[in-house]
Structure formats: structure tokens, C-alpha cells
PDB file of N, CA and C in Angstrom:
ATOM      1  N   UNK A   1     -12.670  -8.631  -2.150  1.00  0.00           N
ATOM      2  CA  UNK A   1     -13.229  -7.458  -1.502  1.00  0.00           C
ATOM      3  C   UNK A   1     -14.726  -7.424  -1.731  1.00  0.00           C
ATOM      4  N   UNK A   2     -15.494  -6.760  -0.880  1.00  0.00           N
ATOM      5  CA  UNK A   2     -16.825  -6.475  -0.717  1.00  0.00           C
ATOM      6  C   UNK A   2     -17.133  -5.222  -0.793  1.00  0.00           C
ATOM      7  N   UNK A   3     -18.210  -4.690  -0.938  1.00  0.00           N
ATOM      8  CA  UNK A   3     -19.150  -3.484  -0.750  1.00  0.00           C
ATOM      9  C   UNK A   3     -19.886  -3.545   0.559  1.00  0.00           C
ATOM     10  N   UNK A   4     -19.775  -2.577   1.024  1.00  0.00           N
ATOM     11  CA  UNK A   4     -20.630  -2.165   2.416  1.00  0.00           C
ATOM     12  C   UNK A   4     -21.194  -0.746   2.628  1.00  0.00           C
ATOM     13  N   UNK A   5     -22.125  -0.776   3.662  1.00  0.00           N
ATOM     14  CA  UNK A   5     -22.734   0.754   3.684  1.00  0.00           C
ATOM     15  C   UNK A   5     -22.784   0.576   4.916  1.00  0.00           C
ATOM     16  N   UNK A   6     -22.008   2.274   5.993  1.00  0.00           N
ATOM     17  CA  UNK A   6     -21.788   1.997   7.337  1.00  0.00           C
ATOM     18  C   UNK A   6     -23.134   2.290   8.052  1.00  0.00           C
ATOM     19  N   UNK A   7     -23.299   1.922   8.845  1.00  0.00           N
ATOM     20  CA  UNK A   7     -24.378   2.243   9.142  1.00  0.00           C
ATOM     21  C   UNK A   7     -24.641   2.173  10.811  1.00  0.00           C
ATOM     22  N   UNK A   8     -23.606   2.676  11.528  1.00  0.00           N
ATOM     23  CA  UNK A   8     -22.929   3.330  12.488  1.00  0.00           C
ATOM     24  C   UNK A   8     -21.866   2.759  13.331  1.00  0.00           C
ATOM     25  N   UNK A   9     -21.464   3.407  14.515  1.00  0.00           N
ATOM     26  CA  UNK A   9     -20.724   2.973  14.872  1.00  0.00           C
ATOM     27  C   UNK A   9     -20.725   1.951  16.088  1.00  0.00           C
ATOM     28  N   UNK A  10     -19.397   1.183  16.500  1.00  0.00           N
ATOM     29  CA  UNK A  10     -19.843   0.279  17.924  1.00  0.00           C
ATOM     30  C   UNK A  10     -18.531   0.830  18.729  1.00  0.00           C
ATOM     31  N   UNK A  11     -18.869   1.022  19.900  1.00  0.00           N
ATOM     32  CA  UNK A  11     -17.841   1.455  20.827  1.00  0.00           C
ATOM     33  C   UNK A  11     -17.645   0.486  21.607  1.00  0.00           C
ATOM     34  N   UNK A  12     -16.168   0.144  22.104  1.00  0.00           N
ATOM     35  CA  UNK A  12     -15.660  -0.879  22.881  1.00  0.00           C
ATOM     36  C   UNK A  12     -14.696  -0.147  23.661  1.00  0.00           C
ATOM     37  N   UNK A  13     -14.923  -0.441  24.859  1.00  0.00           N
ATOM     38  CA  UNK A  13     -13.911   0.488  25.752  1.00  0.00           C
ATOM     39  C   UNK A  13     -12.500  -0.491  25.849  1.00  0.00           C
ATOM     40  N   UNK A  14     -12.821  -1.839  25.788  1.00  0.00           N
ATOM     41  CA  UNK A  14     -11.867  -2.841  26.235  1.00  0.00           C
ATOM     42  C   UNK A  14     -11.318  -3.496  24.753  1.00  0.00           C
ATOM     43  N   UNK A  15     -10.132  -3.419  24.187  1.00  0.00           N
ATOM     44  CA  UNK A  15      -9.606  -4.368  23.142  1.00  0.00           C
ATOM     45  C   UNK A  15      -8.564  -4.786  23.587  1.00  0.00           C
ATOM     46  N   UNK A  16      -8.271  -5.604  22.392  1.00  0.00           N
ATOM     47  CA  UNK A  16      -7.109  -6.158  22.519  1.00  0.00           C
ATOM     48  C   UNK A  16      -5.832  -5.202  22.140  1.00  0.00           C
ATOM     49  N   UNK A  17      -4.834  -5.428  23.075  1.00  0.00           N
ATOM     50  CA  UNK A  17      -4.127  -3.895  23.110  1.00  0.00           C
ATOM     51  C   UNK A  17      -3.737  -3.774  21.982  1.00  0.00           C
ATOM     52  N   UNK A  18      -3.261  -4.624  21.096  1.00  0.00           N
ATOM     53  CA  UNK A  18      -2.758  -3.480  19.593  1.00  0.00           C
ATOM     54  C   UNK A  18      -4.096  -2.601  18.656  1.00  0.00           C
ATOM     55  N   UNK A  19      -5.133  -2.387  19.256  1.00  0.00           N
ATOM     56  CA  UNK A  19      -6.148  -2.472  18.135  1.00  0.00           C
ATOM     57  C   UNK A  19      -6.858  -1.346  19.018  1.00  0.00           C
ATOM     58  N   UNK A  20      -5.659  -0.898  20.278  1.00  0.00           N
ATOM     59  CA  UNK A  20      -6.672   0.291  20.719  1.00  0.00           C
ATOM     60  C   UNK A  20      -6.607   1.931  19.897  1.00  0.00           C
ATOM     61  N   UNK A  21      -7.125   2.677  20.303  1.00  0.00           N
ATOM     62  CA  UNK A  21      -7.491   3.474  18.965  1.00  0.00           C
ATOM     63  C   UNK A  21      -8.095   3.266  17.710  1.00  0.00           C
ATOM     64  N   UNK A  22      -8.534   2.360  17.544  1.00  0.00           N
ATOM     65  CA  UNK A  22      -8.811   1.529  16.056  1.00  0.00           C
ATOM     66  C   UNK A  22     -10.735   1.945  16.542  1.00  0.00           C
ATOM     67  N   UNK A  23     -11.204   2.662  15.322  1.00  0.00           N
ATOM     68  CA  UNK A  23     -12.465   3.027  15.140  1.00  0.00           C
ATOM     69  C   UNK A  23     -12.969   1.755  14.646  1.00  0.00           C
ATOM     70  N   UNK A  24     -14.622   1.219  15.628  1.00  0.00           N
ATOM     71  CA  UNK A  24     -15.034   0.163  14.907  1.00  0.00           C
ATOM     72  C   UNK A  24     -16.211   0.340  14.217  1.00  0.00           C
ATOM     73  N   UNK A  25     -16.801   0.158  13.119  1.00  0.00           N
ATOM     74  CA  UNK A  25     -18.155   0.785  12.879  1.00  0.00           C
ATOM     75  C   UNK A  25     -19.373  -0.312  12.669  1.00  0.00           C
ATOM     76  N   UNK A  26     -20.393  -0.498  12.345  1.00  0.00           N
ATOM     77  CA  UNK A  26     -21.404  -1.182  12.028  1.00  0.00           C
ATOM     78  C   UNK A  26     -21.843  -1.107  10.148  1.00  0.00           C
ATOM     79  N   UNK A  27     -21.593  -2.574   9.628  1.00  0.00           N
ATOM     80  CA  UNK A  27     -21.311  -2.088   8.483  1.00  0.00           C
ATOM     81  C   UNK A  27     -22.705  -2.953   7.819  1.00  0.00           C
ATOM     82  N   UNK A  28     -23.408  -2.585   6.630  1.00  0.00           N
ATOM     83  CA  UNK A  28     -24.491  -3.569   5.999  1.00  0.00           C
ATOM     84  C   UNK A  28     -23.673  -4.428   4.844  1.00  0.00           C
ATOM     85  N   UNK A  29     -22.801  -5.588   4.717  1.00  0.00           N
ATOM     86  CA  UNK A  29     -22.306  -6.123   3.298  1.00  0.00           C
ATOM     87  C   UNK A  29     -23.290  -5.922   1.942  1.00  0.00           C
ATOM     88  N   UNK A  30     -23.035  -5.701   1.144  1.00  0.00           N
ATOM     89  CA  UNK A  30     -23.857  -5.290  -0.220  1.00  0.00           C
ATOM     90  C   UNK A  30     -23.168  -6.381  -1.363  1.00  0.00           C
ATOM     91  N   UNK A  31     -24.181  -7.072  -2.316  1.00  0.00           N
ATOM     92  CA  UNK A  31     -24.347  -7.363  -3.367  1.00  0.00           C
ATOM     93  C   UNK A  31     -23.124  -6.582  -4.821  1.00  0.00           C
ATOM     94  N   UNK A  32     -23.416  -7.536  -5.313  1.00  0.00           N
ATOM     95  CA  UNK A  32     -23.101  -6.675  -6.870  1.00  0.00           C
ATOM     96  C   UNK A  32     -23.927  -5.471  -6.945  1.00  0.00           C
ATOM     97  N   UNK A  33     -25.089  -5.318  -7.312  1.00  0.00           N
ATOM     98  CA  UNK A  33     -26.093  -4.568  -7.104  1.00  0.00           C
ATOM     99  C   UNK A  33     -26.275  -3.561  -6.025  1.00  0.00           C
ATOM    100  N   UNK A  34     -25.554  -3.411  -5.017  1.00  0.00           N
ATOM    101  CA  UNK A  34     -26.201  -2.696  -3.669  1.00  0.00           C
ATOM    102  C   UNK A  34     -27.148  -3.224  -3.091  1.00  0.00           C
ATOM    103  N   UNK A  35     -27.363  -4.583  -2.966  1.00  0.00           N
ATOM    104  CA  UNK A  35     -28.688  -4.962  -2.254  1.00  0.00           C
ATOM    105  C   UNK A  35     -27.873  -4.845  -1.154  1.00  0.00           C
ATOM    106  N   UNK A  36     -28.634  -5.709   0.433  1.00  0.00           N
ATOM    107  CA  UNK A  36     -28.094  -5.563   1.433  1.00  0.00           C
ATOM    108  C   UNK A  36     -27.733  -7.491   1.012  1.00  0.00           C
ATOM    109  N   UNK A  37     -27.328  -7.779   2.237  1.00  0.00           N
ATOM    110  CA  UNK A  37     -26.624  -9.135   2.167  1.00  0.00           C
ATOM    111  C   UNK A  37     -26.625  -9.753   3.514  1.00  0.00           C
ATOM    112  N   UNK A  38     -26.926 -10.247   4.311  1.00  0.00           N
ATOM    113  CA  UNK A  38     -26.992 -10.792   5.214  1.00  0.00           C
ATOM    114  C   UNK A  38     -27.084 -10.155   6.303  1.00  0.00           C
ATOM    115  N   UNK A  39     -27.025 -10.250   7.663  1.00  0.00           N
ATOM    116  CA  UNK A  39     -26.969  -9.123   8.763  1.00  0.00           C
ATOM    117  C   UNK A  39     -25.468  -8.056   9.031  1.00  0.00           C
ATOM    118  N   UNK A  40     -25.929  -7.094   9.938  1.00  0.00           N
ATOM    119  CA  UNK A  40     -24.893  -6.076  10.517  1.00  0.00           C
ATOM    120  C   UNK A  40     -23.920  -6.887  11.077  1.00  0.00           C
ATOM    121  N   UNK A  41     -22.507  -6.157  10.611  1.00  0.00           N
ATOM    122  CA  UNK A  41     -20.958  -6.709  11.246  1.00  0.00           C
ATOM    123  C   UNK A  41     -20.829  -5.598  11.482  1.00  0.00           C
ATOM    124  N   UNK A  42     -19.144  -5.655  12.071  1.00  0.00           N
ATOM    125  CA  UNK A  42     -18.553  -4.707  12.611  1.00  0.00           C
ATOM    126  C   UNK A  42     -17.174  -5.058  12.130  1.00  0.00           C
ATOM    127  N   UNK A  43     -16.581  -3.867  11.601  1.00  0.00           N
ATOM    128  CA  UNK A  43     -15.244  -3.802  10.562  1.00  0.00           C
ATOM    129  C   UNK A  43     -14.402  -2.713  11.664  1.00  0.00           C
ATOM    130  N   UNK A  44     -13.081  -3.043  11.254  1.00  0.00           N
ATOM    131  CA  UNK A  44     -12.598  -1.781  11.959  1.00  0.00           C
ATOM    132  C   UNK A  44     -11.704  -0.827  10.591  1.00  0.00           C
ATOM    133  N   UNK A  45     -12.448   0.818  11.335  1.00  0.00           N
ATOM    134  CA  UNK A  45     -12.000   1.816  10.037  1.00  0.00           C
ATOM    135  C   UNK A  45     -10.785   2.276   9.901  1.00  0.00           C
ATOM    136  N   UNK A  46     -10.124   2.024   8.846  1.00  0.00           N
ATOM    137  CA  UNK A  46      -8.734   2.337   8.545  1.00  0.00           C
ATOM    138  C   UNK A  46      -8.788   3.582   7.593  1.00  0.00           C
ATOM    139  N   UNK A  47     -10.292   3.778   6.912  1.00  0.00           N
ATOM    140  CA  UNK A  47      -9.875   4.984   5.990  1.00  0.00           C
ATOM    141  C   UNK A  47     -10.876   6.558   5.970  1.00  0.00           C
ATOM    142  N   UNK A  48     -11.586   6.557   7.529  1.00  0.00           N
ATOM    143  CA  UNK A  48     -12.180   7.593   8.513  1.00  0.00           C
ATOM    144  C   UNK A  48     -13.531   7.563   7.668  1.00  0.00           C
ATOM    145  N   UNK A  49     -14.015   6.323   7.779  1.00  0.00           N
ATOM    146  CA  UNK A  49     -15.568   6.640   7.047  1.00  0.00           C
ATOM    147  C   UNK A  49     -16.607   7.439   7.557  1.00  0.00           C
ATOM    148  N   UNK A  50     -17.552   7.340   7.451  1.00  0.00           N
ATOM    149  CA  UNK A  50     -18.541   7.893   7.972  1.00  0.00           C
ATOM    150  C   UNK A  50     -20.371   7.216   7.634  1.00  0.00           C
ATOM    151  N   UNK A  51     -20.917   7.607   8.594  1.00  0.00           N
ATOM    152  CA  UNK A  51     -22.150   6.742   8.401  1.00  0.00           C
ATOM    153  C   UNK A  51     -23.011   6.909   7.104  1.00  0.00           C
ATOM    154  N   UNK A  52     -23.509   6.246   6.760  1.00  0.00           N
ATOM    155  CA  UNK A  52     -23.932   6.066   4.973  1.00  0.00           C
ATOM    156  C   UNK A  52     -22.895   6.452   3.560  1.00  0.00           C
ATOM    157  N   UNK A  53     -21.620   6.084   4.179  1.00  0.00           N
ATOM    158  CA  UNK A  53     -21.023   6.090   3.272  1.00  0.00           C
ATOM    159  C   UNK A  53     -21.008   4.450   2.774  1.00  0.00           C
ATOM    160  N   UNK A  54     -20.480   4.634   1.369  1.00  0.00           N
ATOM    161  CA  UNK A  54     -20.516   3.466   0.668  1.00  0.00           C
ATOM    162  C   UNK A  54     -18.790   3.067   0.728  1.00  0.00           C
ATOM    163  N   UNK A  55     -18.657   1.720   0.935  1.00  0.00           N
ATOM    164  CA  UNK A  55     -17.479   1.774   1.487  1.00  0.00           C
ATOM    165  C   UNK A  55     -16.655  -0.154   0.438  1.00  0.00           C
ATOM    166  N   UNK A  56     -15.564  -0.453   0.807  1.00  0.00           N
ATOM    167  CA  UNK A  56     -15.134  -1.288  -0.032  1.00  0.00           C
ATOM    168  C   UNK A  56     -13.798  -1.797   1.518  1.00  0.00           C
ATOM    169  N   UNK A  57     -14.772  -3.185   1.287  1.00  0.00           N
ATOM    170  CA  UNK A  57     -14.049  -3.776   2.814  1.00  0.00           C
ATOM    171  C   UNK A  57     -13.216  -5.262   2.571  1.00  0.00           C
ATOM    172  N   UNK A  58     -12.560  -5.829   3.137  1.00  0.00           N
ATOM    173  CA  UNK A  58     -11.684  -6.652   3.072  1.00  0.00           C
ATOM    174  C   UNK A  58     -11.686  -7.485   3.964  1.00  0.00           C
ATOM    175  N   UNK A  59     -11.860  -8.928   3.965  1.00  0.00           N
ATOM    176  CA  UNK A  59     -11.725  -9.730   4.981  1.00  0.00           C
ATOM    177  C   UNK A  59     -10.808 -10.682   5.173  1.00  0.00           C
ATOM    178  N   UNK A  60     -10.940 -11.313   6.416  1.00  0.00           N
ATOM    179  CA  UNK A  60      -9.808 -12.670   6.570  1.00  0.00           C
ATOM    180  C   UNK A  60      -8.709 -11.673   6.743  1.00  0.00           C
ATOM    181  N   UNK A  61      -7.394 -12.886   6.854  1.00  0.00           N
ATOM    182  CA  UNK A  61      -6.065 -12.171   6.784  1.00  0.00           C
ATOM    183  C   UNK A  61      -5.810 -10.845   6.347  1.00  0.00           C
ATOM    184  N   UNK A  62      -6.567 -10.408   5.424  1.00  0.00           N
ATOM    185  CA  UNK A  62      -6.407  -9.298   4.138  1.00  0.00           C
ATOM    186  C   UNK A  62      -6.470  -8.162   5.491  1.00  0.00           C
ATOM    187  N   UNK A  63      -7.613  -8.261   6.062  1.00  0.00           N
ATOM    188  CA  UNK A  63      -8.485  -7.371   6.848  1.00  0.00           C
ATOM    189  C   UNK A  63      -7.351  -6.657   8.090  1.00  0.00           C
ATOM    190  N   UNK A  64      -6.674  -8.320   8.665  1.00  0.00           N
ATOM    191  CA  UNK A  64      -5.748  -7.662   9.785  1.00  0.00           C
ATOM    192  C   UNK A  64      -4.418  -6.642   9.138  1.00  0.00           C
ATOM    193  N   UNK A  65      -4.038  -7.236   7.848  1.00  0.00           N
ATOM    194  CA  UNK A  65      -2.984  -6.420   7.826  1.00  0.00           C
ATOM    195  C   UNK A  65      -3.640  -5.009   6.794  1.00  0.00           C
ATOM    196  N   UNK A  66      -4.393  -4.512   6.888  1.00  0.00           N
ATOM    197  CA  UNK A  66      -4.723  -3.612   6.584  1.00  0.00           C
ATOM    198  C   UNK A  66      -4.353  -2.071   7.558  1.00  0.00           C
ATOM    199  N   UNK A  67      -4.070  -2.790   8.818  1.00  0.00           N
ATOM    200  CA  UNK A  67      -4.327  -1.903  10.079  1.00  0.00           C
ATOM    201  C   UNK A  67      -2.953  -1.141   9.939  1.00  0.00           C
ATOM    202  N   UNK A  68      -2.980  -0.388  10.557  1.00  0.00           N
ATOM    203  CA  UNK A  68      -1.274   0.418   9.953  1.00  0.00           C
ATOM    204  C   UNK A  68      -0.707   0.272  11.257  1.00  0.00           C
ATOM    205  N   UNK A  69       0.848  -0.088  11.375  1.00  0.00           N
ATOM    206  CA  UNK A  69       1.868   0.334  12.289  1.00  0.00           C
ATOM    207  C   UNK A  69       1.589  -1.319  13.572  1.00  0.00           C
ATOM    208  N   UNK A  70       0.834  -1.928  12.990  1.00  0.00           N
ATOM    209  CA  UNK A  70       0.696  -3.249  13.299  1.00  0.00           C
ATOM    210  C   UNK A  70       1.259  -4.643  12.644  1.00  0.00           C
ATOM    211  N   UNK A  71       1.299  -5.845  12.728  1.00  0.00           N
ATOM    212  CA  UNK A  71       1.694  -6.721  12.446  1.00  0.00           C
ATOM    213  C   UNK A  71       0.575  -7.540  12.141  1.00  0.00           C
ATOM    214  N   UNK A  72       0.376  -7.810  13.087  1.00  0.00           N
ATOM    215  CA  UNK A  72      -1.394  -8.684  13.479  1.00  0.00           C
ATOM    216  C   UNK A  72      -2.180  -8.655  14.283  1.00  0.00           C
ATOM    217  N   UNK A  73      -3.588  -8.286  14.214  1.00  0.00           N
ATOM    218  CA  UNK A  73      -4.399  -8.373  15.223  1.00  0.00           C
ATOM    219  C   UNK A  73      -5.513  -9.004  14.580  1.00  0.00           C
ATOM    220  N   UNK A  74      -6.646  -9.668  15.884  1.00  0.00           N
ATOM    221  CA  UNK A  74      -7.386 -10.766  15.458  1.00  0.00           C
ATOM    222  C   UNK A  74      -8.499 -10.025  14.920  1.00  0.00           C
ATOM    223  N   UNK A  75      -8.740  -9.354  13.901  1.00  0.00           N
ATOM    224  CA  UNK A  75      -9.574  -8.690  13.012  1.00  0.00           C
ATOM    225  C   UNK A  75      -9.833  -9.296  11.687  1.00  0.00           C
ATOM    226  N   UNK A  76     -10.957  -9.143  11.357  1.00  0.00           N
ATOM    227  CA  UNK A  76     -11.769 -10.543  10.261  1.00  0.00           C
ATOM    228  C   UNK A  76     -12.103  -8.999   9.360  1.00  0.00           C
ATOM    229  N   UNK A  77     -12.596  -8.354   9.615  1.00  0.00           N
ATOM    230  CA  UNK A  77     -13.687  -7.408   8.645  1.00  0.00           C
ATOM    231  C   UNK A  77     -12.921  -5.945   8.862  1.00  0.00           C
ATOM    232  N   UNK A  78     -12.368  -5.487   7.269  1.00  0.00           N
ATOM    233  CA  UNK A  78     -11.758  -3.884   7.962  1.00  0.00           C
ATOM    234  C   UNK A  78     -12.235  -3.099   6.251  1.00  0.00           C
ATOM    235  N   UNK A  79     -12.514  -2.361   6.750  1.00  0.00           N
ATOM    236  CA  UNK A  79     -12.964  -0.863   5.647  1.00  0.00           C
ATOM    237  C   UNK A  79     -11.237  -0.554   5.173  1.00  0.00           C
ATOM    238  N   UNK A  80     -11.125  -0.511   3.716  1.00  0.00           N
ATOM    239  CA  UNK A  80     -10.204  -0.185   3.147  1.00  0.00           C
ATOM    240  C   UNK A  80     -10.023   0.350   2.514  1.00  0.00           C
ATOM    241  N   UNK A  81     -11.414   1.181   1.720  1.00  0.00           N
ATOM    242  CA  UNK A  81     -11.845   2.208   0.856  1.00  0.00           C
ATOM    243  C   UNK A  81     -12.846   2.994   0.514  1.00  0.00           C
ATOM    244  N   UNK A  82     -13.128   3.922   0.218  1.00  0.00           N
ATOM    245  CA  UNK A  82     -14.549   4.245  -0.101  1.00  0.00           C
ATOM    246  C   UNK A  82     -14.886   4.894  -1.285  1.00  0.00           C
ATOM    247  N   UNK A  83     -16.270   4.782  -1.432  1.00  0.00           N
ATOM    248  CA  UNK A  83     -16.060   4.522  -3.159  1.00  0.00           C
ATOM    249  C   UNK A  83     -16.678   6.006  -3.099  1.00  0.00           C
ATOM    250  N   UNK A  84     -15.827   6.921  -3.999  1.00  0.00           N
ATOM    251  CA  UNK A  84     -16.596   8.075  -4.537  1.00  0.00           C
ATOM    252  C   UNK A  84     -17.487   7.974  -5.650  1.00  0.00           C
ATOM    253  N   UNK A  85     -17.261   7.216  -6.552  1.00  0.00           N
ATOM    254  CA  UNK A  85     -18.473   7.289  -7.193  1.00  0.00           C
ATOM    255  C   UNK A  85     -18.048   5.709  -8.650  1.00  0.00           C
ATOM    256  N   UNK A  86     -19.542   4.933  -8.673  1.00  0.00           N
ATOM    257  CA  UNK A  86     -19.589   4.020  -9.282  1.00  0.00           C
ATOM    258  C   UNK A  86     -20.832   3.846 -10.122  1.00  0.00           C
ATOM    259  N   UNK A  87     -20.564   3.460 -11.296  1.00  0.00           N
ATOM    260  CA  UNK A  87     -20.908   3.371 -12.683  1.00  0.00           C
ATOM    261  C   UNK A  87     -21.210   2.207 -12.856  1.00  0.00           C
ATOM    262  N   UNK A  88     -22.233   1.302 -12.341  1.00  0.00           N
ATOM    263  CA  UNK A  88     -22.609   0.164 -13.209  1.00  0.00           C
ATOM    264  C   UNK A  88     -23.816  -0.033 -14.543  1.00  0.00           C
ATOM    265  N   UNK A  89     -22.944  -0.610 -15.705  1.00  0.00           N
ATOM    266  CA  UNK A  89     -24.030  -0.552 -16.751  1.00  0.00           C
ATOM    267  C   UNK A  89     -24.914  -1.734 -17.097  1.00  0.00           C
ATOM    268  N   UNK A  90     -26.173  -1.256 -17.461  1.00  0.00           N
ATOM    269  CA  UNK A  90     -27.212  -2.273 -17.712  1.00  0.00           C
ATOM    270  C   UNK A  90     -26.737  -3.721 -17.750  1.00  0.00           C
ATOM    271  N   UNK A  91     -25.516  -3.848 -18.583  1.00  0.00           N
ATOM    272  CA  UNK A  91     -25.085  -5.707 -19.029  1.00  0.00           C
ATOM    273  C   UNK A  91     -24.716  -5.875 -17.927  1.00  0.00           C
ATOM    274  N   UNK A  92     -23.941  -5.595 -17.060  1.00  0.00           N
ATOM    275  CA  UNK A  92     -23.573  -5.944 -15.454  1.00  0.00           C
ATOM    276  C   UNK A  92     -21.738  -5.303 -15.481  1.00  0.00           C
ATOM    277  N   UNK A  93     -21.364  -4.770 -16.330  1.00  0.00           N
ATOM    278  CA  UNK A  93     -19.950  -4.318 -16.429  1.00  0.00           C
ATOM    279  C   UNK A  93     -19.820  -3.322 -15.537  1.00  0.00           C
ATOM    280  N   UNK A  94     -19.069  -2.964 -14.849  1.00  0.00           N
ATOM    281  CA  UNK A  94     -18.354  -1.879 -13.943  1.00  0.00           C
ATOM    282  C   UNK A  94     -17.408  -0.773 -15.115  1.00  0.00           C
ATOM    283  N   UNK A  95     -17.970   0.482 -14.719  1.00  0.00           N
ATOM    284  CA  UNK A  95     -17.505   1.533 -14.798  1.00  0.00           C
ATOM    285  C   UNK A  95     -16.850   2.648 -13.806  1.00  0.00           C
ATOM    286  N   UNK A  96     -15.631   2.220 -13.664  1.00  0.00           N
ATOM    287  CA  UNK A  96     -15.291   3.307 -12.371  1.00  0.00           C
ATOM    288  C   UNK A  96     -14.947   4.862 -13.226  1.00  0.00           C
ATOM    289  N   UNK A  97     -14.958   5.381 -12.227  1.00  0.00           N
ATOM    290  CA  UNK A  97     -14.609   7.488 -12.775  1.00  0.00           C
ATOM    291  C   UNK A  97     -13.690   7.430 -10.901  1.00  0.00           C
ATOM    292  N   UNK A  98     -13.153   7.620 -11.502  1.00  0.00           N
ATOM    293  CA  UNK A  98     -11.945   8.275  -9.478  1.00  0.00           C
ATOM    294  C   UNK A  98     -12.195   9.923  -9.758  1.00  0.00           C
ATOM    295  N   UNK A  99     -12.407  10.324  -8.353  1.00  0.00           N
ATOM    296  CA  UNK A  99     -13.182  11.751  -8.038  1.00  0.00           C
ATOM    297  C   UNK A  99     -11.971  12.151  -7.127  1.00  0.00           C
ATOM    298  N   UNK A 100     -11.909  12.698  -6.770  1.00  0.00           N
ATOM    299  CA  UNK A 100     -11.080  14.031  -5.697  1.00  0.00           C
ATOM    300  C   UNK A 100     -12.165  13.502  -4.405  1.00  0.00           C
ATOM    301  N   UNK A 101     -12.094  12.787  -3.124  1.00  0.00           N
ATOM    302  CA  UNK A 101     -12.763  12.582  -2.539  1.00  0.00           C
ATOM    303  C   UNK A 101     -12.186  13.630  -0.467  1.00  0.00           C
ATOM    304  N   UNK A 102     -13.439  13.292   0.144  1.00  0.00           N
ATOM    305  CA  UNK A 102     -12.602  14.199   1.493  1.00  0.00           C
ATOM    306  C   UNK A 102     -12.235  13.869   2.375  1.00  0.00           C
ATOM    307  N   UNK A 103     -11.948  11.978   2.031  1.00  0.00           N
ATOM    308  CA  UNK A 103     -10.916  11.653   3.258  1.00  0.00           C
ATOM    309  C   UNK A 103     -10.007  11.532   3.386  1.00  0.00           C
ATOM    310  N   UNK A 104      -8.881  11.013   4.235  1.00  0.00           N
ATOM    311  CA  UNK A 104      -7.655  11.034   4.169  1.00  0.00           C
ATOM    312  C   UNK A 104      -6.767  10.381   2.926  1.00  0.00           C
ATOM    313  N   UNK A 105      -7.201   9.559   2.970  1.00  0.00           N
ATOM    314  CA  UNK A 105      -6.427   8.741   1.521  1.00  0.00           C
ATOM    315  C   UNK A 105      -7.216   8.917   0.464  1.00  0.00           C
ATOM    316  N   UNK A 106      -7.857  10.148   0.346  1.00  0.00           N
ATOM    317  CA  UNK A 106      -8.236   9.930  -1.130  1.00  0.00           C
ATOM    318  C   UNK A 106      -7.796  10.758  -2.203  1.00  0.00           C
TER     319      UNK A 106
END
């Protein structure tokens, strides 16, 4: 899994039919650190993000079956979480705290 920050959305009137309804957004990949990481993709949202949220995405195979009430669709990049709040300390160790967050699965 990766870190991403959305950073809006892309509208497609035409998909491939299992994947209609499926929100697609514009995402920045992020570093250990939060740097940015290479150029803008497009993930599709499974967990109702929103723009500058900080988000935790999944690719390859991982990505398609993420999609709910599907089997497979040809999807590489999908948002699977979002991070309420993260704790990294000086040595490089991860500190998570889980918050009460306001989207659907949280």
C-alpha cells in the first residue's frame, strides 16, 4: 500500500460497465515522508474521499478487488482508506492513534 493526497476529481461519462458508478479521483502518490512522488493518477474511490484528504491506496490486483459487489474490473489504482491521523517519529518509526473519523467506514 501507498500514501496519496486527492487532489481532485476526473469524470468519465463512458466505463467499462461494471465500474459504472465508481467515483474516480486525481490522486498525488506520497513518500514515507509525505513528499509528492511522481505525477497525478487516477484511483477509483471506494471509501468517499474527498479533495486534500490524505488517503492510503492499493494497487495491481489488490486495487480491482477492492471494488464492492464486483469480481473484476480492469482497475490498477483504488483508495482503500484514509488516514485520520499519523504519528511519525524522528528515527523513522510509525505511530498510529485510530480517531472516530466522518466517512463511511470509519
Amino acid at each position: 500500500m501507498i500514501f496519496g493526497r486527492v487532489r481532485g476529481v476526473a469524470i468519465s461519462t463512458i466505463k467499462y460497465p461494471d465500474m459504472a458508478g465508481c467515483r474516480l479521483l486525481v490522486v498525488q502518490p506520497l513518500n514515507s515522508k509525505l513528499e509528492p512522488v511522481g505525477g497525478l493518477q487516477v484511483a477509483v474511490d471506494v471509501v468517499e474521499a474527498g479533495e486534500g484528504d490524505l488517503c492510503v491506496m492499493a494497487r495491481s490486483r489488490e486495487a480491482a478487488l477492492a471494488l464492492p459487489d464486483v469480481k473484476f474490473v480492469p482497475v490498477d489504482l483504488a483508495l482503500v482508506g484514509l488516514v485520520d491521523e499519523l504519528q511519525v517519529r524522528p528515527d523513522g518509526d510509525f505511530d498510529f492513534t485510530l480517531k472516530v473519523g466522518t466517512a463511511r467506514y470509519s
